[in-house]
C-alpha atoms as a PDB file:
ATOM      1  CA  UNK A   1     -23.867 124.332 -47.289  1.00  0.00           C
ATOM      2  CA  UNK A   2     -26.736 121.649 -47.618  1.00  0.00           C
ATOM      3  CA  UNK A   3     -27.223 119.786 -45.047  1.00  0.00           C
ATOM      4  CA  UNK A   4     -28.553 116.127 -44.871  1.00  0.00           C
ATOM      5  CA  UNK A   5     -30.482 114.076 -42.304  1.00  0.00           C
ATOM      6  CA  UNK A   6     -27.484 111.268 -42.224  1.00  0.00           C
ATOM      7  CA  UNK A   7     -24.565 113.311 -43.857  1.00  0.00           C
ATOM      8  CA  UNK A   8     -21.012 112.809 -43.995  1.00  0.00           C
ATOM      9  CA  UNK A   9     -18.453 115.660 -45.213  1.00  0.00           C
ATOM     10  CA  UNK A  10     -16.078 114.943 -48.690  1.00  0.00           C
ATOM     11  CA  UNK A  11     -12.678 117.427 -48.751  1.00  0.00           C
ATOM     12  CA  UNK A  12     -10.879 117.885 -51.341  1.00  0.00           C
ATOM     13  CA  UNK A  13      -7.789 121.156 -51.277  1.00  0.00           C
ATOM     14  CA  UNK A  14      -9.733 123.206 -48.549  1.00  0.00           C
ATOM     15  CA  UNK A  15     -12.871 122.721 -50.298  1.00  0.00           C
ATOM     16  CA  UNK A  16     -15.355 121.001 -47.610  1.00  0.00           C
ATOM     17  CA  UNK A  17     -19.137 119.581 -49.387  1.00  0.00           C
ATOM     18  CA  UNK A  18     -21.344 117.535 -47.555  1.00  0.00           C
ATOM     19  CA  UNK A  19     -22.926 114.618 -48.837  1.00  0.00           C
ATOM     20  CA  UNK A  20     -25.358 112.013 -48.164  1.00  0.00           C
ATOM     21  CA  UNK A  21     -24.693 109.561 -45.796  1.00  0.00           C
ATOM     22  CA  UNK A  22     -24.473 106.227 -48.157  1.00  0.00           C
ATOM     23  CA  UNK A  23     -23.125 108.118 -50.980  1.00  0.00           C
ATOM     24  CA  UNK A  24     -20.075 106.516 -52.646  1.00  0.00           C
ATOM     25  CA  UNK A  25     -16.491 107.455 -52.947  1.00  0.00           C
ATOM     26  CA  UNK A  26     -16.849 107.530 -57.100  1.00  0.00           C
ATOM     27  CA  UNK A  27     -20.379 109.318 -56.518  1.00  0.00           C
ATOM     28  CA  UNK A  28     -18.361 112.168 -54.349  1.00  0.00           C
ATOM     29  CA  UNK A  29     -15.572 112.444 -56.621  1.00  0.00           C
ATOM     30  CA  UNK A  30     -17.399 112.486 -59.759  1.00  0.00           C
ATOM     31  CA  UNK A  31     -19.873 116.099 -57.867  1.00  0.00           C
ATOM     32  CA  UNK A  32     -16.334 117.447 -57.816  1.00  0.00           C
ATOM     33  CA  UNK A  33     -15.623 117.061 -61.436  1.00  0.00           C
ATOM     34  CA  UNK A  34     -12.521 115.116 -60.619  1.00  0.00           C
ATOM     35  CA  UNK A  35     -11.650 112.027 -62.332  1.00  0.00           C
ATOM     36  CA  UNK A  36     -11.163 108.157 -60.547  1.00  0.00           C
ATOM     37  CA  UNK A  37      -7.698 108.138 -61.909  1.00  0.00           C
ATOM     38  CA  UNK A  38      -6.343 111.035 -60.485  1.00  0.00           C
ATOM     39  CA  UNK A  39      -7.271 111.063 -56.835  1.00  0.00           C
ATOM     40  CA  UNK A  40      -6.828 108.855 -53.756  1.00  0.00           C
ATOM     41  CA  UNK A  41      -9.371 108.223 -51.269  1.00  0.00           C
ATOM     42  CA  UNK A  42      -9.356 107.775 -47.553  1.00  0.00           C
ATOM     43  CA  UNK A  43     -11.747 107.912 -44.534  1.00  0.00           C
ATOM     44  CA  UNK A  44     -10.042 109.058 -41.094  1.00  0.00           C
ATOM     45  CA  UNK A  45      -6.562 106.896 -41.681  1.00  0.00           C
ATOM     46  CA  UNK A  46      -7.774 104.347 -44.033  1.00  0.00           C
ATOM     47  CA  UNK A  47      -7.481 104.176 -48.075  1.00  0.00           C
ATOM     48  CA  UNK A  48     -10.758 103.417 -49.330  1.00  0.00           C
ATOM     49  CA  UNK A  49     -12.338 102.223 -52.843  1.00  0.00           C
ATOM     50  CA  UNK A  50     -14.515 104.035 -55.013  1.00  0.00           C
ATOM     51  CA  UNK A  51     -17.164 101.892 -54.090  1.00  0.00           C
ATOM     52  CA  UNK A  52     -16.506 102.471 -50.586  1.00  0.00           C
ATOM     53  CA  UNK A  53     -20.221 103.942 -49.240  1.00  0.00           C
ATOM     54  CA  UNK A  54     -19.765 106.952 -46.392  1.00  0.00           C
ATOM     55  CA  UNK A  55     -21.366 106.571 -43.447  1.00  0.00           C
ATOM     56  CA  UNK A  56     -22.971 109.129 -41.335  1.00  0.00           C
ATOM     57  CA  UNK A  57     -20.593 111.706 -39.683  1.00  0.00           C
ATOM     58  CA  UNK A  58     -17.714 110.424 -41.507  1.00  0.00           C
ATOM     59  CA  UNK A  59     -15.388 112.328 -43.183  1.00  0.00           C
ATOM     60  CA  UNK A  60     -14.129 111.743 -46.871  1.00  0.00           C
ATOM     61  CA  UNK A  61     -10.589 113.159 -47.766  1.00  0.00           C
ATOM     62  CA  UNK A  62     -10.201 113.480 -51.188  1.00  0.00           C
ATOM     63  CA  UNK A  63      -6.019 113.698 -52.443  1.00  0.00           C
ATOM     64  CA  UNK A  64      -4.506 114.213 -55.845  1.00  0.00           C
ATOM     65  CA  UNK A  65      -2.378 111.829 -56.939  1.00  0.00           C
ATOM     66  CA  UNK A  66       1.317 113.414 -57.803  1.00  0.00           C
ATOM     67  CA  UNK A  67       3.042 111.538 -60.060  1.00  0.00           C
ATOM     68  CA  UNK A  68       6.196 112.820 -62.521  1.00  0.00           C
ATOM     69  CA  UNK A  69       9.127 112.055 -63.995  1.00  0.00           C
END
């Protein structure tokens, strides 16, 4: 693990990566190889945009959207 001067921490299904503080949501998601459209965001218990910057000592959860029919 890498770890930043200012970092926050992005999970995504048990996988924890931490990031630099001020990175964005669509920065995070894009190091996981994951795509905009099929993920939700949200910081502690709050939905958040992909434009949404992470501050230090937060904690991104990354969620795949379910959808079917």
């Amino acid at each position: 693990m890498i770890l930043f001067p200012m970092a926050a921490t992005v999970r995504y299904r048990g996988r924890e990566v931490t990031v630099e503080a001020g990175t964005s949501v669509k920065q995070a998601i894009q190091m996981l190889g994951l795509s905009l459209e099929g993920v939700v965001a949200k910081v502690g218990n709050k939905l958040v945009t992909e434009d949404y910057r992470l501050k230090e000592g937060e904690t991104l959860e990354i969620i795949s959207a379910i959808s079917g029919g």
